[in-house]
PDB file of N, CA and C in Angstrom:
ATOM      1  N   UNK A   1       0.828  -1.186   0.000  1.00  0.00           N
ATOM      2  CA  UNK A   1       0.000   0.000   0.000  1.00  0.00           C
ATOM      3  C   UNK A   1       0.872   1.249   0.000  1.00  0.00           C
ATOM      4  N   UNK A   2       2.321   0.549   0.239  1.00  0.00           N
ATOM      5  CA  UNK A   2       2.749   2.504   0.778  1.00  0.00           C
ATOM      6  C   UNK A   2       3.597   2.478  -0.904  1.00  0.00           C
ATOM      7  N   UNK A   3       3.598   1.682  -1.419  1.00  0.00           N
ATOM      8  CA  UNK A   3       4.388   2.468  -2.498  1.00  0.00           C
ATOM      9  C   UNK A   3       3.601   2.687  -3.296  1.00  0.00           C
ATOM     10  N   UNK A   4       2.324   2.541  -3.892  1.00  0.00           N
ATOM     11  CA  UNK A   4       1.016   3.049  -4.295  1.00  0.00           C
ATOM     12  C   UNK A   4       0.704   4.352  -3.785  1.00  0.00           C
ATOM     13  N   UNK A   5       1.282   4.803  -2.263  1.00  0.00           N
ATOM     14  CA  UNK A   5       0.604   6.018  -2.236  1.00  0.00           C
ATOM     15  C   UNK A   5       2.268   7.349  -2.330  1.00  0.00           C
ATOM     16  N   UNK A   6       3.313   6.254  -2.364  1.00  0.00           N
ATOM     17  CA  UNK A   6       4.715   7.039  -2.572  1.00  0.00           C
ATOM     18  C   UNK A   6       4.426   7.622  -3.859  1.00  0.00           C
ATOM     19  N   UNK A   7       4.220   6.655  -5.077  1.00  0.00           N
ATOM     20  CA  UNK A   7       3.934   6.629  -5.998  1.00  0.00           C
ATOM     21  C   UNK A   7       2.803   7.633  -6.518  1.00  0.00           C
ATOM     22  N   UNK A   8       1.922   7.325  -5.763  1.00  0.00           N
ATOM     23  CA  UNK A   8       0.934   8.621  -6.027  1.00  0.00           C
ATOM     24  C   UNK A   8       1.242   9.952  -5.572  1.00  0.00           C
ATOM     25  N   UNK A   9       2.132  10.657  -4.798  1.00  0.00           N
ATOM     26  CA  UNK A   9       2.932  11.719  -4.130  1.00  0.00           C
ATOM     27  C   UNK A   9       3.702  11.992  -5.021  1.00  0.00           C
ATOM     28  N   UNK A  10       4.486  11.317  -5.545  1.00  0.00           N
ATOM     29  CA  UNK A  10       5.212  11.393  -6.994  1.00  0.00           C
ATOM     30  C   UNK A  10       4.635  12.165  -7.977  1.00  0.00           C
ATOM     31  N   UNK A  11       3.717  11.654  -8.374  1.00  0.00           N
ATOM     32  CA  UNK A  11       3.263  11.665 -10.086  1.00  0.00           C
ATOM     33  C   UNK A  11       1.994  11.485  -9.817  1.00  0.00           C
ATOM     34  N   UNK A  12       1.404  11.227  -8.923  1.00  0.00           N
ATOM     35  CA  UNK A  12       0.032  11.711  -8.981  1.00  0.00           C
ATOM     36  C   UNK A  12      -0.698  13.132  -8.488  1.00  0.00           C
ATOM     37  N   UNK A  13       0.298  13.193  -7.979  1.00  0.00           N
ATOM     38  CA  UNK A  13      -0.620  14.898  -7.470  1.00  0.00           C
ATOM     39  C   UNK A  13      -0.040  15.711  -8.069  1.00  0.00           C
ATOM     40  N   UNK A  14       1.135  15.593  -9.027  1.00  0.00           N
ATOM     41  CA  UNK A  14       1.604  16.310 -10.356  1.00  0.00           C
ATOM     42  C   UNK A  14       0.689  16.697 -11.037  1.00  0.00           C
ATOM     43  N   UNK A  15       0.076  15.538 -11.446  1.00  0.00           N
ATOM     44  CA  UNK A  15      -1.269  15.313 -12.887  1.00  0.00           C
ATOM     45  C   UNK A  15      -2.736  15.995 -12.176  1.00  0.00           C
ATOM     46  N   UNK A  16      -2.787  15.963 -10.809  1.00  0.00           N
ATOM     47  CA  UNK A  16      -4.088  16.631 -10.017  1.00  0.00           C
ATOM     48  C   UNK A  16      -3.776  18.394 -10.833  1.00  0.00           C
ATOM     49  N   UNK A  17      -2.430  18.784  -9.806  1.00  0.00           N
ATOM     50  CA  UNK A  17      -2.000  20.064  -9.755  1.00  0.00           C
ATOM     51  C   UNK A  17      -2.039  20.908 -11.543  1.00  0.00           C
ATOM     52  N   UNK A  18      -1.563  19.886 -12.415  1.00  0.00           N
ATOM     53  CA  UNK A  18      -1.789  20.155 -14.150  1.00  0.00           C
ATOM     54  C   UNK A  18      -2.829  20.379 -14.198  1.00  0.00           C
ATOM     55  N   UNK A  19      -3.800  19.257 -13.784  1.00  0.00           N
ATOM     56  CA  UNK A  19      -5.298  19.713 -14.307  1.00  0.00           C
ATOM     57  C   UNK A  19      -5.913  20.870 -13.355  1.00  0.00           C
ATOM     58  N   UNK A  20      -5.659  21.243 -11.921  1.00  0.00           N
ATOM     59  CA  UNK A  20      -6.038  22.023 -11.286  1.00  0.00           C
ATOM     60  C   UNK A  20      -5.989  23.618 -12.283  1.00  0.00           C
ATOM     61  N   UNK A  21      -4.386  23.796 -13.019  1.00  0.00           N
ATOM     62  CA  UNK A  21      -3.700  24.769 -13.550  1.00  0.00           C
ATOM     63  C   UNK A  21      -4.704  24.937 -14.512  1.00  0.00           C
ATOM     64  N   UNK A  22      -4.813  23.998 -15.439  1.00  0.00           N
ATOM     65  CA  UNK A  22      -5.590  24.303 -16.732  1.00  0.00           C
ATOM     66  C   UNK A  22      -7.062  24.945 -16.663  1.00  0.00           C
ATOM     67  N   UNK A  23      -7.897  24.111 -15.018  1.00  0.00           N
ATOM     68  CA  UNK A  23      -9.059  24.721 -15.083  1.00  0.00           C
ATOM     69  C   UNK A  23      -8.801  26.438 -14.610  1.00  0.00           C
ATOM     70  N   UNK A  24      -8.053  26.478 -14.140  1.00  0.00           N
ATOM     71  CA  UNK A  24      -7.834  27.890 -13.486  1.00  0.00           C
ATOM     72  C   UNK A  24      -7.651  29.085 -14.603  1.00  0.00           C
ATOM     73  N   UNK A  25      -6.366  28.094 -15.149  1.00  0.00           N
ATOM     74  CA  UNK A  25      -5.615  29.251 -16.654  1.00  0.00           C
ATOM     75  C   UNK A  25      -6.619  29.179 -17.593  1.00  0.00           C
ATOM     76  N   UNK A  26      -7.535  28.056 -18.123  1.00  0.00           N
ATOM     77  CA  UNK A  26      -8.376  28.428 -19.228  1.00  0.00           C
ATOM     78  C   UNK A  26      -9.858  28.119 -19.172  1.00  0.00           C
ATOM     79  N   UNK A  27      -9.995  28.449 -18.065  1.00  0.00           N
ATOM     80  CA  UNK A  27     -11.581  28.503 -17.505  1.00  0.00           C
ATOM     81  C   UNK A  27     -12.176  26.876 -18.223  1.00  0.00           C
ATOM     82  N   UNK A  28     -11.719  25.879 -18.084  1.00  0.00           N
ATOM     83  CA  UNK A  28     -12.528  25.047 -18.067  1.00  0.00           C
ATOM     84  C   UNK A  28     -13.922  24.555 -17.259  1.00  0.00           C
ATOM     85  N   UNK A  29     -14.307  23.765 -17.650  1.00  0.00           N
ATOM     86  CA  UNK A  29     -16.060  23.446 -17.175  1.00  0.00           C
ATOM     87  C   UNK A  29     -15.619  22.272 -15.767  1.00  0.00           C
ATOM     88  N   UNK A  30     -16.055  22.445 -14.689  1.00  0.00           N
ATOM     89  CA  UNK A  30     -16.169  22.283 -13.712  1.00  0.00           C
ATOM     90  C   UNK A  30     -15.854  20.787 -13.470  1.00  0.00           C
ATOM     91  N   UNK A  31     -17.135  20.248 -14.027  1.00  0.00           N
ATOM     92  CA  UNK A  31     -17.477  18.909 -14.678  1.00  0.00           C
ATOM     93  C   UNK A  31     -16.436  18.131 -15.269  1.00  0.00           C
ATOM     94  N   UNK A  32     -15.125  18.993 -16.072  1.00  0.00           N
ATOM     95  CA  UNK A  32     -14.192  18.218 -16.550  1.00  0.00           C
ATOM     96  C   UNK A  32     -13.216  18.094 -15.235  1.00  0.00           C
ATOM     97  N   UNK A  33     -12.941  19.014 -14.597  1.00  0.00           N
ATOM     98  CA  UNK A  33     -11.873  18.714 -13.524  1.00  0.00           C
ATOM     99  C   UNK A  33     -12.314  18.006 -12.260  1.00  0.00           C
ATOM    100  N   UNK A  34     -13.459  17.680 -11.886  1.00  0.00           N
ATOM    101  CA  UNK A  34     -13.887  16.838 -11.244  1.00  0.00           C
ATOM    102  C   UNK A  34     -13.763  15.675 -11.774  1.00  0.00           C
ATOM    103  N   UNK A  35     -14.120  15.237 -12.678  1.00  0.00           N
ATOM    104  CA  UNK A  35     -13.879  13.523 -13.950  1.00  0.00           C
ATOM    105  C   UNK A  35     -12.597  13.115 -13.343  1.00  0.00           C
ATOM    106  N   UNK A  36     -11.422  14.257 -13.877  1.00  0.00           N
ATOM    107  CA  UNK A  36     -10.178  14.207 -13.766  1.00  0.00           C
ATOM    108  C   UNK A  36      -9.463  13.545 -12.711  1.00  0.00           C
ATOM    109  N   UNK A  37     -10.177  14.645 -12.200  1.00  0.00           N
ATOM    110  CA  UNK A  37      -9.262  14.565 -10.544  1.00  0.00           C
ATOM    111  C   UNK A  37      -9.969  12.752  -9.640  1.00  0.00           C
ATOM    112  N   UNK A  38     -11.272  12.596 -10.510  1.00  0.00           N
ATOM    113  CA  UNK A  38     -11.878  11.335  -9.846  1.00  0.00           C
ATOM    114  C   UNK A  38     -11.276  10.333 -10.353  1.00  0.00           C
ATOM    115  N   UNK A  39     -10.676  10.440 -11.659  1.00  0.00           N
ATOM    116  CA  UNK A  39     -10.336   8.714 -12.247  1.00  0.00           C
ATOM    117  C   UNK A  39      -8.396   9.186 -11.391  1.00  0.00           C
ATOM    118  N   UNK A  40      -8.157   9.820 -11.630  1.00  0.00           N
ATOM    119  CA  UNK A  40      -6.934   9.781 -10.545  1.00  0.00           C
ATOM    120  C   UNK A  40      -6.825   9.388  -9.058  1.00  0.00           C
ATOM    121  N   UNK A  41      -8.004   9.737  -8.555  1.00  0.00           N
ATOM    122  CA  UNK A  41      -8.152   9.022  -7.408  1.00  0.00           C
ATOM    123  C   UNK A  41      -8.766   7.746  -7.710  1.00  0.00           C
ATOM    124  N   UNK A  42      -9.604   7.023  -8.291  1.00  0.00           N
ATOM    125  CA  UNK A  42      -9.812   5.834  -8.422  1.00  0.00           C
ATOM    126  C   UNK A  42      -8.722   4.710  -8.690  1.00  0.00           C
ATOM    127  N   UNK A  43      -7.622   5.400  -9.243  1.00  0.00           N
ATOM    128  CA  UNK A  43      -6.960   4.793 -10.246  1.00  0.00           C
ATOM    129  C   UNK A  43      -5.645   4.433  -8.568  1.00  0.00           C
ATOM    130  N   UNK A  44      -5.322   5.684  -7.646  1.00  0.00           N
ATOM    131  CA  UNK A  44      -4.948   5.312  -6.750  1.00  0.00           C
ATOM    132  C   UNK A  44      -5.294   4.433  -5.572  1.00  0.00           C
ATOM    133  N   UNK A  45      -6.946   4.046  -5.704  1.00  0.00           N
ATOM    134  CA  UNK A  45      -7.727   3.350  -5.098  1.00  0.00           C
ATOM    135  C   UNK A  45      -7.634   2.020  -5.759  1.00  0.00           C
ATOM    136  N   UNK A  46      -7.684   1.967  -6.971  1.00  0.00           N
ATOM    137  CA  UNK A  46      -7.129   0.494  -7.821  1.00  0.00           C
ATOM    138  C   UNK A  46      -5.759  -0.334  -7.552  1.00  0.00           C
ATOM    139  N   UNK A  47      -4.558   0.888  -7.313  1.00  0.00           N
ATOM    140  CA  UNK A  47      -3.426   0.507  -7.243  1.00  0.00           C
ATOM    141  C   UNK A  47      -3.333  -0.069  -5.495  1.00  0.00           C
ATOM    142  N   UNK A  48      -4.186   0.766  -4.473  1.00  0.00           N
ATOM    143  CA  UNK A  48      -3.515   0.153  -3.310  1.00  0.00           C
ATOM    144  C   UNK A  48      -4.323  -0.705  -3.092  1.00  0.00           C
ATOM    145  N   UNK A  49      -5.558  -1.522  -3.827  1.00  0.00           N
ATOM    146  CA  UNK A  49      -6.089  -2.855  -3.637  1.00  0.00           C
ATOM    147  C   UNK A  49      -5.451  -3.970  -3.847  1.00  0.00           C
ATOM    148  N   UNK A  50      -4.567  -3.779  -5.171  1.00  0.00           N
ATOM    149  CA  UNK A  50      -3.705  -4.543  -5.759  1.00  0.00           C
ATOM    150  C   UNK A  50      -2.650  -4.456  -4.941  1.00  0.00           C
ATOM    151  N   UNK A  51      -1.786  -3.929  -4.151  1.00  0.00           N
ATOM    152  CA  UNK A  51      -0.958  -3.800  -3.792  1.00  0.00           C
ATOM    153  C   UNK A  51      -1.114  -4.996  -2.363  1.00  0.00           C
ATOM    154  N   UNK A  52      -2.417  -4.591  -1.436  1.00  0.00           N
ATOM    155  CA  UNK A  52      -2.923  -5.042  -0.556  1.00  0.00           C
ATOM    156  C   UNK A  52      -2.954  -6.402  -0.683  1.00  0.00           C
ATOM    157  N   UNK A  53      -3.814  -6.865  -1.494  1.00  0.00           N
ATOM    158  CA  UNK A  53      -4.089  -8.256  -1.889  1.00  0.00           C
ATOM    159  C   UNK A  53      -3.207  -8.785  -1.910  1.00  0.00           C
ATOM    160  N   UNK A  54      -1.702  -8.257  -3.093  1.00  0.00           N
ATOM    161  CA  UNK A  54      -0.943  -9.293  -2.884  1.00  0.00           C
ATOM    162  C   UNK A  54       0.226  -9.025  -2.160  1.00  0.00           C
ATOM    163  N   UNK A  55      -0.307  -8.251  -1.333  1.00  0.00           N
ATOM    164  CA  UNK A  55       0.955  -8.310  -0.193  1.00  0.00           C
ATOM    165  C   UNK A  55       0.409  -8.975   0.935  1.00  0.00           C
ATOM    166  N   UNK A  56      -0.686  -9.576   0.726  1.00  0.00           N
ATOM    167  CA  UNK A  56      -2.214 -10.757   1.943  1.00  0.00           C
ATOM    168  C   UNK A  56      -1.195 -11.613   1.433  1.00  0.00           C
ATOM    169  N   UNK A  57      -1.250 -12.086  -0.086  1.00  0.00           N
ATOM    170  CA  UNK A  57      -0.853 -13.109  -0.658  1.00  0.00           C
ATOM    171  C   UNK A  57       0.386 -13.970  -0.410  1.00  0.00           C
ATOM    172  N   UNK A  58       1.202 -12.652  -0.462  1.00  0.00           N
ATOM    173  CA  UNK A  58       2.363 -12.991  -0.210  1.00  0.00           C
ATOM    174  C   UNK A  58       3.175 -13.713   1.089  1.00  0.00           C
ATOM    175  N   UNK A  59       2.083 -12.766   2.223  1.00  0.00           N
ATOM    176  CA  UNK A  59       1.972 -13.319   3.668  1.00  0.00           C
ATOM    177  C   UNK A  59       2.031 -14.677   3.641  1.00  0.00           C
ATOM    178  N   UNK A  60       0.769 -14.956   3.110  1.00  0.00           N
ATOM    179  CA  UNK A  60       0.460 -16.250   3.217  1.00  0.00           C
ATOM    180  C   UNK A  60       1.427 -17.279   2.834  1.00  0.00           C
ATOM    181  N   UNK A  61       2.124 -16.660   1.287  1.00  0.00           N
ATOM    182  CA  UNK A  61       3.319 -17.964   1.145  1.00  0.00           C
ATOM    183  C   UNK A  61       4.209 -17.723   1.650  1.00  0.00           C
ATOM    184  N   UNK A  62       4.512 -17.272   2.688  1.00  0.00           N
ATOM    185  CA  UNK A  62       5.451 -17.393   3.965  1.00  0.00           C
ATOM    186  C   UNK A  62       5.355 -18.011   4.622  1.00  0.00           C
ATOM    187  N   UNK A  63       3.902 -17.660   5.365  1.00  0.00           N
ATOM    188  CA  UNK A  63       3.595 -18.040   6.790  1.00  0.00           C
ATOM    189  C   UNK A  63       4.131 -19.667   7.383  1.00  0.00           C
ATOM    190  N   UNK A  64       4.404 -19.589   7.911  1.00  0.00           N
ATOM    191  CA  UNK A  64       4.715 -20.816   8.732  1.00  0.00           C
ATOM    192  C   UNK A  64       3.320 -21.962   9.285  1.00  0.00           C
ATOM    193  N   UNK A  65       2.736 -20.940   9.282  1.00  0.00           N
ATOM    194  CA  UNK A  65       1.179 -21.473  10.211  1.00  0.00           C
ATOM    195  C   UNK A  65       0.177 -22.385   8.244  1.00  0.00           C
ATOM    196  N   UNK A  66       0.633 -21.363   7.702  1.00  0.00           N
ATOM    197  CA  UNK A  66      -0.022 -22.103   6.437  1.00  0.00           C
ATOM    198  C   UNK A  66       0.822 -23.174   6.022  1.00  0.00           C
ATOM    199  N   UNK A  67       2.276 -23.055   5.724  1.00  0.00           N
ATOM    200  CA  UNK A  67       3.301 -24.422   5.131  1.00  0.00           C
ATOM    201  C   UNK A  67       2.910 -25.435   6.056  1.00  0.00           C
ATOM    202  N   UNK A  68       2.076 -25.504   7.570  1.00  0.00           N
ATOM    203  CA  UNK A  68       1.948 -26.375   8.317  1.00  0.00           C
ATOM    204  C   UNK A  68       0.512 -27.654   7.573  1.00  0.00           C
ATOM    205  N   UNK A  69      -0.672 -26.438   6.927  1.00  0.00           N
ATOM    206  CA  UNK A  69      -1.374 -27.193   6.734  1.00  0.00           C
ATOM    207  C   UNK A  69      -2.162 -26.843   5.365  1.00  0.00           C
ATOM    208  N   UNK A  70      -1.343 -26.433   4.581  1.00  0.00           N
ATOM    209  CA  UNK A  70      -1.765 -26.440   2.945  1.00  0.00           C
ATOM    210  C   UNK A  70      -0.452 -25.953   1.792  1.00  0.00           C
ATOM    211  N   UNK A  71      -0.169 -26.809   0.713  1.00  0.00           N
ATOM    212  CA  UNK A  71       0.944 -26.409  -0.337  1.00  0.00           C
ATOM    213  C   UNK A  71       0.223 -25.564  -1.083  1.00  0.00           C
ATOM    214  N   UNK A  72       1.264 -25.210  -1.992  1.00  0.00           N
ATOM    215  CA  UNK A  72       1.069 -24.298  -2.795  1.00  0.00           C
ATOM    216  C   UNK A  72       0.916 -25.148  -4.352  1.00  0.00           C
ATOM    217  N   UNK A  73      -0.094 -24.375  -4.994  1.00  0.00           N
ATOM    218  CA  UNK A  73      -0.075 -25.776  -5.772  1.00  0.00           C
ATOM    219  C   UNK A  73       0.462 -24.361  -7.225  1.00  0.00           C
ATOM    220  N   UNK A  74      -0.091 -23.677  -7.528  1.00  0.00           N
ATOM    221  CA  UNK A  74       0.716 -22.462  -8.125  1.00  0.00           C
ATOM    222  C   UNK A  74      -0.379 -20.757  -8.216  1.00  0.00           C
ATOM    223  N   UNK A  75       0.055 -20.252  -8.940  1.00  0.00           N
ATOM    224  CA  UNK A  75      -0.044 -18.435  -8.779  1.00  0.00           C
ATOM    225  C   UNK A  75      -0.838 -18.444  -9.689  1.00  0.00           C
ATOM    226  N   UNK A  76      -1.694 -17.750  -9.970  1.00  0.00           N
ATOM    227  CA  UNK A  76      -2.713 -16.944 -10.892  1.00  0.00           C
ATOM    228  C   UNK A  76      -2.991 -16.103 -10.616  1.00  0.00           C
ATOM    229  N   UNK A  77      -3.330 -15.098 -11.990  1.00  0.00           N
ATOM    230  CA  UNK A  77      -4.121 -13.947 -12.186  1.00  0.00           C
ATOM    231  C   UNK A  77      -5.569 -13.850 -12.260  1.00  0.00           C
ATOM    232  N   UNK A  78      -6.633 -12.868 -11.516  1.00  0.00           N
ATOM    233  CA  UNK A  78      -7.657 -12.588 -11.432  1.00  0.00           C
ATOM    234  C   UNK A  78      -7.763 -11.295 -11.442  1.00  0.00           C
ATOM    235  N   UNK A  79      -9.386 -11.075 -11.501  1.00  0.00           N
ATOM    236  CA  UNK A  79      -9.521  -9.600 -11.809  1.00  0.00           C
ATOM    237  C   UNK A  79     -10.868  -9.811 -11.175  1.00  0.00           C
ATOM    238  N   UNK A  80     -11.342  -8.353 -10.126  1.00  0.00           N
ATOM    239  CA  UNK A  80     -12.679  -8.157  -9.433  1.00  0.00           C
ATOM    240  C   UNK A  80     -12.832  -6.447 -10.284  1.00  0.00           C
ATOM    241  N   UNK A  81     -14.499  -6.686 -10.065  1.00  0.00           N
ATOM    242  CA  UNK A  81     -14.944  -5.431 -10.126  1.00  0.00           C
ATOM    243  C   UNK A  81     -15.429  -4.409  -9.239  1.00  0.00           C
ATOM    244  N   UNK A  82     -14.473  -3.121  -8.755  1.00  0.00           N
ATOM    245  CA  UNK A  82     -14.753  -2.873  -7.360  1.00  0.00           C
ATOM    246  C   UNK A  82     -15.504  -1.498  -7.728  1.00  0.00           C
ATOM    247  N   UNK A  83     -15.234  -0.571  -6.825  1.00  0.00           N
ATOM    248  CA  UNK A  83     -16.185   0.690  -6.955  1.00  0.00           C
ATOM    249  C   UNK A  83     -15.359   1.567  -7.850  1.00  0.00           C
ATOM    250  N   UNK A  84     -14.010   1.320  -7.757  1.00  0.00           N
ATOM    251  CA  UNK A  84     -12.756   1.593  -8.353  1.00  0.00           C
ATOM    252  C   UNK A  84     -12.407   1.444  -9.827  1.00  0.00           C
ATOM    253  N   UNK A  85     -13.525   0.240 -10.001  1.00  0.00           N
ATOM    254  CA  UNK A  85     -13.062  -0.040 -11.637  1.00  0.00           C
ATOM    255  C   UNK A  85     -12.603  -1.075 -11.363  1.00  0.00           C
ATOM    256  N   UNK A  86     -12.183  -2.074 -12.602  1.00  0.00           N
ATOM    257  CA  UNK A  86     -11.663  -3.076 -12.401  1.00  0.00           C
ATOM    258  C   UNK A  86     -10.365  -3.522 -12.279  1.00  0.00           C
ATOM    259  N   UNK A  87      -9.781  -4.104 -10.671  1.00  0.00           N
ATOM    260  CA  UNK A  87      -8.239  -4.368 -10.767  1.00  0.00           C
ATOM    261  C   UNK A  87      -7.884  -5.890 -11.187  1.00  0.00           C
ATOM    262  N   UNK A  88      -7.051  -6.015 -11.555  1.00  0.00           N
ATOM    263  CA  UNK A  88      -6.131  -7.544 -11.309  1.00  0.00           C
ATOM    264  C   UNK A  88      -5.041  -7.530 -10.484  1.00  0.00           C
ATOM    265  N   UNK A  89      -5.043  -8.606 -10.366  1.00  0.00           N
ATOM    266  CA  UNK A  89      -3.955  -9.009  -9.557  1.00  0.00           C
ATOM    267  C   UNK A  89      -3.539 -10.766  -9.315  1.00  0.00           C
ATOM    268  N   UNK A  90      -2.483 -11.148  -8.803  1.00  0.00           N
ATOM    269  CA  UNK A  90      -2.163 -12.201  -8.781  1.00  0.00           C
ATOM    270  C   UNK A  90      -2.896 -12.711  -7.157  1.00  0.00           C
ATOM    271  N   UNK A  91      -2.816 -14.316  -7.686  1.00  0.00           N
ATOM    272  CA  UNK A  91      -2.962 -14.544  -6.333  1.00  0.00           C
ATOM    273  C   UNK A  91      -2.462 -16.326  -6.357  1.00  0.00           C
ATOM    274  N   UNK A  92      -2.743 -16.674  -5.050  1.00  0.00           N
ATOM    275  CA  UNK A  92      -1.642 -18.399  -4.833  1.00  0.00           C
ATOM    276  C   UNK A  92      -2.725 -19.469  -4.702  1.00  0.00           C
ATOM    277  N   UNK A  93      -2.958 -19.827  -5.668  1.00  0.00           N
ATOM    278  CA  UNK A  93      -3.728 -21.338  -5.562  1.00  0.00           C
ATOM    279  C   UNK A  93      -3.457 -22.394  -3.955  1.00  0.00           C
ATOM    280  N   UNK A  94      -4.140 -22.800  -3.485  1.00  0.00           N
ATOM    281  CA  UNK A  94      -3.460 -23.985  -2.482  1.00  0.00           C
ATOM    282  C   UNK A  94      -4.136 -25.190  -2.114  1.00  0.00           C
ATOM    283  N   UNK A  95      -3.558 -25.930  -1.918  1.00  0.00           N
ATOM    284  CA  UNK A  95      -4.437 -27.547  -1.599  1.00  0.00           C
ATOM    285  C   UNK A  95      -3.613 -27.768  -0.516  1.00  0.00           C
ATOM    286  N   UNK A  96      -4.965 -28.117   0.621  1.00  0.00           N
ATOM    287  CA  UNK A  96      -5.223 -28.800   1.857  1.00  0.00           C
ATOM    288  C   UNK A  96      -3.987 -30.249   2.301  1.00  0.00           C
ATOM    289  N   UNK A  97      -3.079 -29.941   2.800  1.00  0.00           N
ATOM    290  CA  UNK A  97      -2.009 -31.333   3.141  1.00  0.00           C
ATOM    291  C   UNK A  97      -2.821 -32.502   3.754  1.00  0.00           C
ATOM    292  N   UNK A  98      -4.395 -32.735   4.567  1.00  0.00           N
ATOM    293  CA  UNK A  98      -5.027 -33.215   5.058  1.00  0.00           C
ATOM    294  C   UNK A  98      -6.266 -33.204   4.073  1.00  0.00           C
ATOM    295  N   UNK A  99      -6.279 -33.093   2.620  1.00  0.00           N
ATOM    296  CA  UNK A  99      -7.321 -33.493   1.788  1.00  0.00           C
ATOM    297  C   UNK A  99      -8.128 -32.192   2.226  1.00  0.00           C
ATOM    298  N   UNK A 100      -9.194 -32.635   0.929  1.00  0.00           N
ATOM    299  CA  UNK A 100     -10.168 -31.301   1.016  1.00  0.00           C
ATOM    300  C   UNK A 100     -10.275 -30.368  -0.076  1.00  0.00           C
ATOM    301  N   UNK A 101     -10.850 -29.418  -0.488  1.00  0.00           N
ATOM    302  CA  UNK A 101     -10.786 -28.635  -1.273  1.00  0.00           C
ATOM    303  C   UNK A 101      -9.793 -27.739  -1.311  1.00  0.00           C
ATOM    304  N   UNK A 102      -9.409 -27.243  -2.614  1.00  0.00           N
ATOM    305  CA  UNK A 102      -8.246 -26.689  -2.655  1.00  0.00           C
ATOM    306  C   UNK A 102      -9.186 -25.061  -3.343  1.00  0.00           C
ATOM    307  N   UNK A 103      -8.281 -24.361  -2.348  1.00  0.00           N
ATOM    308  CA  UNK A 103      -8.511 -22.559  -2.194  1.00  0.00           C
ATOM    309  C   UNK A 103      -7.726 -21.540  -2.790  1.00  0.00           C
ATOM    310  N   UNK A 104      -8.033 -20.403  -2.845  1.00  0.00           N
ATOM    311  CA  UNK A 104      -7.699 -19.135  -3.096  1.00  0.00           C
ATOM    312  C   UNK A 104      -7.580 -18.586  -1.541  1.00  0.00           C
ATOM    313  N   UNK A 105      -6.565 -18.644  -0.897  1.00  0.00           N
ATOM    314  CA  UNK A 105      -6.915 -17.942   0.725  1.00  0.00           C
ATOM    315  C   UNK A 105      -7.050 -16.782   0.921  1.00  0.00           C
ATOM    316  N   UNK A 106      -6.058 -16.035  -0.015  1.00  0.00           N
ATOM    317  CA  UNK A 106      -5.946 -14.585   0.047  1.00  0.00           C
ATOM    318  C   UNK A 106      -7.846 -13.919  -0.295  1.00  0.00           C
ATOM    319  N   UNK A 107      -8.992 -14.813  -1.583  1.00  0.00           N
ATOM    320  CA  UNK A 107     -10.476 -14.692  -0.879  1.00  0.00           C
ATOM    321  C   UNK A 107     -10.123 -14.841   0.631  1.00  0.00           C
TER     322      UNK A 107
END
């Protein structure tokens, strides 16, 4: 999450502050710099979901408490549709060492 929002401190409030300039310097319509300034924030709301998730993910293929009672069977990509728009991201397949259905944990 924090380099999503480093990242957005960077170069995202650059692209806010541009479009802030333009509505100011050439009287744009209200309506456009609100759009603007919203898919920039969505778009930072996209990035720290993704970020989140698979840094859950990642937990998990560490954890000690999980290598105890499910492998990793391998990684895939998915994609949800949030309020944000739609992100992807990876995530770790796993099957049960004691049988059973095999999960997505990071769901």
């Amino acid at each position: 999450m924090y380099n999503s929002i480093q990242h957005f401190n960077e170069f995202g409030v650059r692209k806010i502050e541009k479009k802030v300039k333009t509505f100011v310097r050439e009287g744009k319509d209200l309506a456009d710099l609100v759009l603007g300034i919203k898919e920039d924030l969505f778009e930072l709301g996209r990035n720290i979901l993704v970020e989140i998730l698979e840094e859950m993910d990642e937990h998990l293929r560490k954890s000690g408490l999980r290598k105890n009672n499910w492998e990793i069977v391998r990684k895939d990509e998915t994609g949800i549709l949030t309020t944000f728009g739609t992100i992807r991201y990876n995530r770790t397949y796993f099957k049960p060492k004691a049988g059973g259905k095999r999960k997505y944990l990071v769901d």
